[in-house]
C-alpha atoms as a PDB file:
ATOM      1  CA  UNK A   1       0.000   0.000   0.000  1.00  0.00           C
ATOM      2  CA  UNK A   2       1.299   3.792  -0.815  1.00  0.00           C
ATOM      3  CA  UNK A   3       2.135   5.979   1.641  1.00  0.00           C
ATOM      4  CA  UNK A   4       1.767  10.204   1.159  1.00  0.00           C
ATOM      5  CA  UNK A   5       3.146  13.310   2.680  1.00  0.00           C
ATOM      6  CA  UNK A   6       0.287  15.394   4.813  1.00  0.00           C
ATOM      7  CA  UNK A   7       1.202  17.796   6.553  1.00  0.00           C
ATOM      8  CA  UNK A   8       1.793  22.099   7.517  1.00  0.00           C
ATOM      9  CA  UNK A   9       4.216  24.763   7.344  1.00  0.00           C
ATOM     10  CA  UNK A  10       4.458  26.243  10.980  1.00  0.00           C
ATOM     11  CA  UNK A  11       5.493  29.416  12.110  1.00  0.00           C
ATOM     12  CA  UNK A  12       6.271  31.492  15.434  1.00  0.00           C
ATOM     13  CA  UNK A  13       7.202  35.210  16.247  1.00  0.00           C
ATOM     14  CA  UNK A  14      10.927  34.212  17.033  1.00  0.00           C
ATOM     15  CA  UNK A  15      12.440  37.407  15.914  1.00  0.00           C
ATOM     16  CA  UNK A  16      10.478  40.158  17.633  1.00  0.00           C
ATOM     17  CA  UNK A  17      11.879  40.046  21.175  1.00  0.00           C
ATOM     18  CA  UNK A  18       9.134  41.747  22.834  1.00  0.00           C
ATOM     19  CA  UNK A  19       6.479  39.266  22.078  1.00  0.00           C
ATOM     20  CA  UNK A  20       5.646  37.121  24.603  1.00  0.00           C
ATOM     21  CA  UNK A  21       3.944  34.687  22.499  1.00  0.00           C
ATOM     22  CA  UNK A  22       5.998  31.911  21.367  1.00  0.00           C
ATOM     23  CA  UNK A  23       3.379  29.173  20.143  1.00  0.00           C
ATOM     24  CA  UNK A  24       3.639  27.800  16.827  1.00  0.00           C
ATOM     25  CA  UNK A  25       0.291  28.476  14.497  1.00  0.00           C
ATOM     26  CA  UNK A  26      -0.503  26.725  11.248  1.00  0.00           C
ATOM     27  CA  UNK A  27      -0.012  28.930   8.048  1.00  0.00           C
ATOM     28  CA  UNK A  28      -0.513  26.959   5.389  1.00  0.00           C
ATOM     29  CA  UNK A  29      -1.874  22.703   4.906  1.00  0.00           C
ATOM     30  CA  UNK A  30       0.941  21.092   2.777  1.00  0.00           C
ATOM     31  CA  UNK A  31      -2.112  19.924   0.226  1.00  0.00           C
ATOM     32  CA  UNK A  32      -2.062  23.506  -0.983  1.00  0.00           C
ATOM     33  CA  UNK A  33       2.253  23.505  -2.096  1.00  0.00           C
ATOM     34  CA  UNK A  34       2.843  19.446  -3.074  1.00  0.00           C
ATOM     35  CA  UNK A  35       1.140  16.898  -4.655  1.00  0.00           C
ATOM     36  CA  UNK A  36       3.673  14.613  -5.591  1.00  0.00           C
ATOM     37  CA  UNK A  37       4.762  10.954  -3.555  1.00  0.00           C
ATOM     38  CA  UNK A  38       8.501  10.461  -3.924  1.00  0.00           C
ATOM     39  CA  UNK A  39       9.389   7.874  -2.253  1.00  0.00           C
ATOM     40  CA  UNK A  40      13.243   8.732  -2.263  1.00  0.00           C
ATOM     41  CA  UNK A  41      11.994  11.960  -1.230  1.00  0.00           C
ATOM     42  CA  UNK A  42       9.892  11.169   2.041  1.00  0.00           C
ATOM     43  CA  UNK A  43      13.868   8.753   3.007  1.00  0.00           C
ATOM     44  CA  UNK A  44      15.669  11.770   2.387  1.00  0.00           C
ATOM     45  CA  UNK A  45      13.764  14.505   4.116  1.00  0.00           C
ATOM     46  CA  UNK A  46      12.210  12.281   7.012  1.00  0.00           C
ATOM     47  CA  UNK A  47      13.528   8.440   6.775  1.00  0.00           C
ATOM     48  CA  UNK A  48      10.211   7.302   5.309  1.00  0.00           C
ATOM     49  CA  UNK A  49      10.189   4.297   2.644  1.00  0.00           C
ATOM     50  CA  UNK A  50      13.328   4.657   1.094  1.00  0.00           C
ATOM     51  CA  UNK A  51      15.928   4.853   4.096  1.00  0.00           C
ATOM     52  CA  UNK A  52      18.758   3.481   2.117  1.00  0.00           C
ATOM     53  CA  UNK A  53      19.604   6.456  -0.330  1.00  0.00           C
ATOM     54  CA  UNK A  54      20.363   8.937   1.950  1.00  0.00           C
ATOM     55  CA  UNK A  55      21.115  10.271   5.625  1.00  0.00           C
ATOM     56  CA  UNK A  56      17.265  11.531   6.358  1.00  0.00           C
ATOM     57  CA  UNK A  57      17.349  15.333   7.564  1.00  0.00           C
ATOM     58  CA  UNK A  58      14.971  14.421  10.330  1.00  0.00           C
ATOM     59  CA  UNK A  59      14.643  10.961  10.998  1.00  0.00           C
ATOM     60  CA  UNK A  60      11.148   9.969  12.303  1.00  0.00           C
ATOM     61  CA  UNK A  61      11.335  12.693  15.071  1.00  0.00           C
ATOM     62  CA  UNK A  62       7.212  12.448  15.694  1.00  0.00           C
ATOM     63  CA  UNK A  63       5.431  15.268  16.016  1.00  0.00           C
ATOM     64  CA  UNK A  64       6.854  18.303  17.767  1.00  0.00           C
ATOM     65  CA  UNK A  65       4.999  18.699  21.887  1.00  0.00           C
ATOM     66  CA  UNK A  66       4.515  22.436  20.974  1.00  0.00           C
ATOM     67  CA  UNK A  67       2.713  21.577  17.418  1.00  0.00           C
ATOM     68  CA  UNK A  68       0.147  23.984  16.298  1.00  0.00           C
ATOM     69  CA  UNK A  69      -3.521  23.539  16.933  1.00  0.00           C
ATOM     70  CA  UNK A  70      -4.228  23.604  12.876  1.00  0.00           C
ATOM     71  CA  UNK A  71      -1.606  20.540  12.409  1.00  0.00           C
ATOM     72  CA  UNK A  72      -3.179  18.689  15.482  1.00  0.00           C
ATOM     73  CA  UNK A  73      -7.185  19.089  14.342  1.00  0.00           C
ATOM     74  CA  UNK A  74      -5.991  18.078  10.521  1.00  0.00           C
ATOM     75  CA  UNK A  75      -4.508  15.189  11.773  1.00  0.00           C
ATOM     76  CA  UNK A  76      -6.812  13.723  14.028  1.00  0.00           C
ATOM     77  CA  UNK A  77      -9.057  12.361  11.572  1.00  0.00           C
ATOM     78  CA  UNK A  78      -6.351   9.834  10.172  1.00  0.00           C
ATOM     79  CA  UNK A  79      -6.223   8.125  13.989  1.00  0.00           C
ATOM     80  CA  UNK A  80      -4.977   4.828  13.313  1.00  0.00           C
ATOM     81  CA  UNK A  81      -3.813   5.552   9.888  1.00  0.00           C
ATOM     82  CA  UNK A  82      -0.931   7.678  10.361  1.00  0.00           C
ATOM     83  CA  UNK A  83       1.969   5.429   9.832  1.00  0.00           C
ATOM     84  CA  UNK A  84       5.098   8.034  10.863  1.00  0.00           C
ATOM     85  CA  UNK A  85       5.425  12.028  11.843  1.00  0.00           C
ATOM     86  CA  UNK A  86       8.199  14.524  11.543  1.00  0.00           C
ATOM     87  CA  UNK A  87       9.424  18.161  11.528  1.00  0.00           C
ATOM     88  CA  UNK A  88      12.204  19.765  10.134  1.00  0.00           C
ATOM     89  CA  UNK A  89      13.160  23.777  10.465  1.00  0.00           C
ATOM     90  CA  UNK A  90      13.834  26.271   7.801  1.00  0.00           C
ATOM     91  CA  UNK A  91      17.071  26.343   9.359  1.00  0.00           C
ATOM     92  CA  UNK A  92      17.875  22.982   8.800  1.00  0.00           C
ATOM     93  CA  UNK A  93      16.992  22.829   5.040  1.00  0.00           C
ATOM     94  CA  UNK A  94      19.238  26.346   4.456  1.00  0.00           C
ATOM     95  CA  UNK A  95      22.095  24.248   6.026  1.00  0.00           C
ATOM     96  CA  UNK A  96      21.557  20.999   4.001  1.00  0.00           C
ATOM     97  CA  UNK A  97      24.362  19.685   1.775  1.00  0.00           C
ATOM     98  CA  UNK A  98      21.912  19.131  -1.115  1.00  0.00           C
ATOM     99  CA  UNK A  99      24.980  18.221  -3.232  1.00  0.00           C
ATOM    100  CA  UNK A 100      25.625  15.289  -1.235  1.00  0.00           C
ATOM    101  CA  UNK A 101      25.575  12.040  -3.035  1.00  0.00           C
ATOM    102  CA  UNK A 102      23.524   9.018  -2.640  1.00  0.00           C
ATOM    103  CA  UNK A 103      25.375   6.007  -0.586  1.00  0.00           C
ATOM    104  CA  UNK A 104      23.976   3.775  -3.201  1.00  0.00           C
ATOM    105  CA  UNK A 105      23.005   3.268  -7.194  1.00  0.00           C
ATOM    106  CA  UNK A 106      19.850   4.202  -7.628  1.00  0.00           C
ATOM    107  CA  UNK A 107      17.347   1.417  -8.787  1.00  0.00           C
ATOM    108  CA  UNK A 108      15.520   3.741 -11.561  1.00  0.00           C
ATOM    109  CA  UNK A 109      16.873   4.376 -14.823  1.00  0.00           C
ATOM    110  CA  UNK A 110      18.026   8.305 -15.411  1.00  0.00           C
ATOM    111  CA  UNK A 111      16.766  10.333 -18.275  1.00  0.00           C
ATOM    112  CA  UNK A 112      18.938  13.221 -19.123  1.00  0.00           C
ATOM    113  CA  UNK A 113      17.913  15.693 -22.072  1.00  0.00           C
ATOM    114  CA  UNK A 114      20.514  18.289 -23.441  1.00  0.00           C
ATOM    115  CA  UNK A 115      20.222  22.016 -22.822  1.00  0.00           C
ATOM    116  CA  UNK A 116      20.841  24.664 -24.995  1.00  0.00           C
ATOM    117  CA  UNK A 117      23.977  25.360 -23.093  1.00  0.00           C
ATOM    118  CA  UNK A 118      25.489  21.394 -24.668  1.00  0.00           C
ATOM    119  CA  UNK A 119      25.399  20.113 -20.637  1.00  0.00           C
ATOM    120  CA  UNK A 120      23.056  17.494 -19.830  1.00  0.00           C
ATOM    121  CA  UNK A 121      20.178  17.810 -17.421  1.00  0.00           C
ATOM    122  CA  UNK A 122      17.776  15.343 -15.139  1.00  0.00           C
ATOM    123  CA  UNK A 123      14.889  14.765 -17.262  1.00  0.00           C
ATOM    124  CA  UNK A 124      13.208  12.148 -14.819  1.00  0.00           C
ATOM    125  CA  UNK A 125      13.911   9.195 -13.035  1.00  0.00           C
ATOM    126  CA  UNK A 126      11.984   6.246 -14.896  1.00  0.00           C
ATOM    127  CA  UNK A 127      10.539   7.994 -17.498  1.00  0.00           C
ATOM    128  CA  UNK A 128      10.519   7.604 -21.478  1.00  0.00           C
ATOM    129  CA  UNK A 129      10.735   3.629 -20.366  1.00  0.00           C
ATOM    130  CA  UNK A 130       9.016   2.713 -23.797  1.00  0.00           C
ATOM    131  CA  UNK A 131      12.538   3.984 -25.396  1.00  0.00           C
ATOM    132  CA  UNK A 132      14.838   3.157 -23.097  1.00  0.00           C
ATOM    133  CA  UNK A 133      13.332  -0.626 -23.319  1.00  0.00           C
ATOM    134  CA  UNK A 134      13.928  -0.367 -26.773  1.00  0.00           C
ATOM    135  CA  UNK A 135      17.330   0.689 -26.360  1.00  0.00           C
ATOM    136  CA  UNK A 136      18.384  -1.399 -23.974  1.00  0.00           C
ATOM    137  CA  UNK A 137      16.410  -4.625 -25.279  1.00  0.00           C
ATOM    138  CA  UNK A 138      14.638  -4.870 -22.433  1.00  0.00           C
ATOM    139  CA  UNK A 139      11.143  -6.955 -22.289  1.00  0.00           C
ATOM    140  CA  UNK A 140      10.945  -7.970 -18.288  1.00  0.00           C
ATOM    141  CA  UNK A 141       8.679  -5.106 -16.799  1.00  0.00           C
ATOM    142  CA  UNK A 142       9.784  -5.527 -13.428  1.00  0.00           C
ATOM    143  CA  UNK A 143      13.294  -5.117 -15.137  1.00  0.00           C
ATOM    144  CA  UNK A 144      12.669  -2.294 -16.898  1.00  0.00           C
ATOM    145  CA  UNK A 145      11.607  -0.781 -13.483  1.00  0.00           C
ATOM    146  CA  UNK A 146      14.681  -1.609 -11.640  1.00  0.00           C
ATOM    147  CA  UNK A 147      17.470  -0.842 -14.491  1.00  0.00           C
ATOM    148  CA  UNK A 148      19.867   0.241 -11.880  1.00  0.00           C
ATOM    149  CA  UNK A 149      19.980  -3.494 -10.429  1.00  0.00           C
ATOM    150  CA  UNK A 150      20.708  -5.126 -13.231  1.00  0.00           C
ATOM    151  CA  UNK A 151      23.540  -2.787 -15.243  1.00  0.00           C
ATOM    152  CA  UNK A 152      26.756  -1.113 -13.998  1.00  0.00           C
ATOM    153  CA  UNK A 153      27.359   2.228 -12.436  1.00  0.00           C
ATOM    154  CA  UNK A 154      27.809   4.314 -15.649  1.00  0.00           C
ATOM    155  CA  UNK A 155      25.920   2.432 -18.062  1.00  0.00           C
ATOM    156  CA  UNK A 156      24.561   4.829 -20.708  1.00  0.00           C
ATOM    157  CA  UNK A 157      22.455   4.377 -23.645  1.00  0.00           C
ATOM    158  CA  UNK A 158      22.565   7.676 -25.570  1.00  0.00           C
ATOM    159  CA  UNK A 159      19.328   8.608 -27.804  1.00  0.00           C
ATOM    160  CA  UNK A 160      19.985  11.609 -30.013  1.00  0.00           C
ATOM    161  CA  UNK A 161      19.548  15.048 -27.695  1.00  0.00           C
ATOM    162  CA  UNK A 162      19.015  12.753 -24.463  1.00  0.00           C
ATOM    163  CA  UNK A 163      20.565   9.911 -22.384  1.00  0.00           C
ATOM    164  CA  UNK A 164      19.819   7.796 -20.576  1.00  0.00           C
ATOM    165  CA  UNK A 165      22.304   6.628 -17.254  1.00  0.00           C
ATOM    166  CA  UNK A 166      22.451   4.437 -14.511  1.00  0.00           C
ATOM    167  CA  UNK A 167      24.006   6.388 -11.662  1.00  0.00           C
ATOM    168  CA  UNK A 168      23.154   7.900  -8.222  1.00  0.00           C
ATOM    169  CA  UNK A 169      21.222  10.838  -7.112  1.00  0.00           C
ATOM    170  CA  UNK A 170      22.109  14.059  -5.408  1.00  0.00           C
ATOM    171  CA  UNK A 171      20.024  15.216  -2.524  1.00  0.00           C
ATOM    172  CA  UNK A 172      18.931  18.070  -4.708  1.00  0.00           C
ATOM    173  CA  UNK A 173      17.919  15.641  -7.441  1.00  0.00           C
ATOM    174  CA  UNK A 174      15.970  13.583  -5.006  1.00  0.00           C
ATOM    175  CA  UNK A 175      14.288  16.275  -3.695  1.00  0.00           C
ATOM    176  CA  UNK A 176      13.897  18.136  -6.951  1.00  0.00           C
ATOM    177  CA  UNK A 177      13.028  22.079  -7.056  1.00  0.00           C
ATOM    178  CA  UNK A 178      10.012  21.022  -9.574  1.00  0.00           C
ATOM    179  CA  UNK A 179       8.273  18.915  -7.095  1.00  0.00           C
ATOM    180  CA  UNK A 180       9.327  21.163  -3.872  1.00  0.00           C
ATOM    181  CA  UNK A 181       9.966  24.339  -4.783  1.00  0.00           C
ATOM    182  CA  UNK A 182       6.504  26.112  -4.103  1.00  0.00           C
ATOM    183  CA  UNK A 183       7.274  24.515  -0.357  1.00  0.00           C
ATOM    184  CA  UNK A 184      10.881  26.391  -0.133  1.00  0.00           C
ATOM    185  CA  UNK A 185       9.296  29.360  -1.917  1.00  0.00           C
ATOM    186  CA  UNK A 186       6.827  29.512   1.175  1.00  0.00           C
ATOM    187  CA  UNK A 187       9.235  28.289   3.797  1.00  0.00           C
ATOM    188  CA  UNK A 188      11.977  31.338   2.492  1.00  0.00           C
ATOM    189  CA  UNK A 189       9.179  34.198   2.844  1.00  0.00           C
ATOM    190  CA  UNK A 190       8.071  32.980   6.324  1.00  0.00           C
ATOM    191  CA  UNK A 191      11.480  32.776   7.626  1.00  0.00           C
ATOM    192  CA  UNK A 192      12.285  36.527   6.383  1.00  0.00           C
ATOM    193  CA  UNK A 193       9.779  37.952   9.089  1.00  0.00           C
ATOM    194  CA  UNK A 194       9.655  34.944  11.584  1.00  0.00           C
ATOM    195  CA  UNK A 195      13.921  34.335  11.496  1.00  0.00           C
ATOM    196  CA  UNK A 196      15.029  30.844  10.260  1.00  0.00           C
ATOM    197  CA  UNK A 197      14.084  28.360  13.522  1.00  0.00           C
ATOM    198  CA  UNK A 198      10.944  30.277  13.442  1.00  0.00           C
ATOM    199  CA  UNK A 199       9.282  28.070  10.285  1.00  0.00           C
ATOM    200  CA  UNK A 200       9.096  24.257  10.411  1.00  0.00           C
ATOM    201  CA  UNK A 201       7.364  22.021   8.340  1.00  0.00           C
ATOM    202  CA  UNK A 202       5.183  19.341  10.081  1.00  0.00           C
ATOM    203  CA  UNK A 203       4.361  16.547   8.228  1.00  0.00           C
ATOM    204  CA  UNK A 204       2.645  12.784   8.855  1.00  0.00           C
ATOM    205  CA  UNK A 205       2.297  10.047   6.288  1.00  0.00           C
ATOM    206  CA  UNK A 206      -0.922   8.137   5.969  1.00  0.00           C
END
């Protein structure tokens, strides 16, 4: 069964010295910034599903005990559902090596297309499989799916203005700006008038 990201970006009045008030309030439901279910994602950010790839940011930390009301009353409903919780601060993210490289090869196929600039650029991971298969010969679905378990580090089958590679991910690349970047985008404006440990992200996956 699938698992998916829920979850809210928090923030608090951190910065502003004379405020008394230093409880966390929801300020906007996850739903609303990302859509996607990365698997290699959810392992890198928060150690969920794919643990293997990559040092998780914030391993399986539960939910925060000073989580926002909003976060609390949207999760409730899931009760027995919820299968893991985490949190990670702005702060953190800003200080991630997202150049860091994947421990291991990663199972899925890489599509790279050429830019205008002659460098080559992540396409996708597992996608244009009808071609690749016909490059590489392959007929076994469940082979085609898992290319990077069956051919070297390095193996490339080029295809006129794209490529495709077995190799390993950067953090970046596993957390791509395409599928994330409306969360950063949000996180980044919030911590400009709440200071960097003043925005968290809260998530649970059901």
């Amino acid at each position: 069964m699938g698992v998916d990201l829920n979850g809210f970006i928090e923030c608090r009045w951190d910065r502003w010295l004379d405020e008394d008030d230093h409880s966390w309030s929801g300020a906007i439901d996850l739903a609303h910034l990302y859509n996607g279910r990365s698997y290699v994602a959810f392992g890198s950010l928060f150690g969920m599903r794919d643990t293997a790839s990559f040092r998780p940011l914030a391993d399986q930390r539960g939910l925060p005990p000073d989580v926002s009301p909003e976060t609390l009353a949207d999760m409730e409903p899931w009760g027995p559902d919820v299968k893991g919780a985490s949190w990670i601060t702005w702060a953190e993210l800003e200080a991630a090596d997202w150049d860091e490289v994947s421990d291991q090869v990663d199972d899925c196929v890489h599509e790279y297309r050429l830019t205008p600039h002659g460098t080559w650029r992540l396409h996708g991971r597992n996608s244009g499989l009808s071609r690749f298969a016909e490059l590489a010969g392959i007929t076994d679905p469940r082979a085609l799916y898992r290319a990077g378990r069956t051919y070297p580090e390095g193996t490339e089958w080029p295809d006129g203005d794209r490529l495709f590679r077995i190799g390993r991910l950067t953090r970046r690349q596993a957390v791509p700006d395409h599928d994330w970047g409306a969360v950063w985008s949000v996180m980044r404006t919030l911590a400009a008038l709440h200071g960097d440990e003043g925005v968290r992200m809260v998530v649970w996956f059901a």
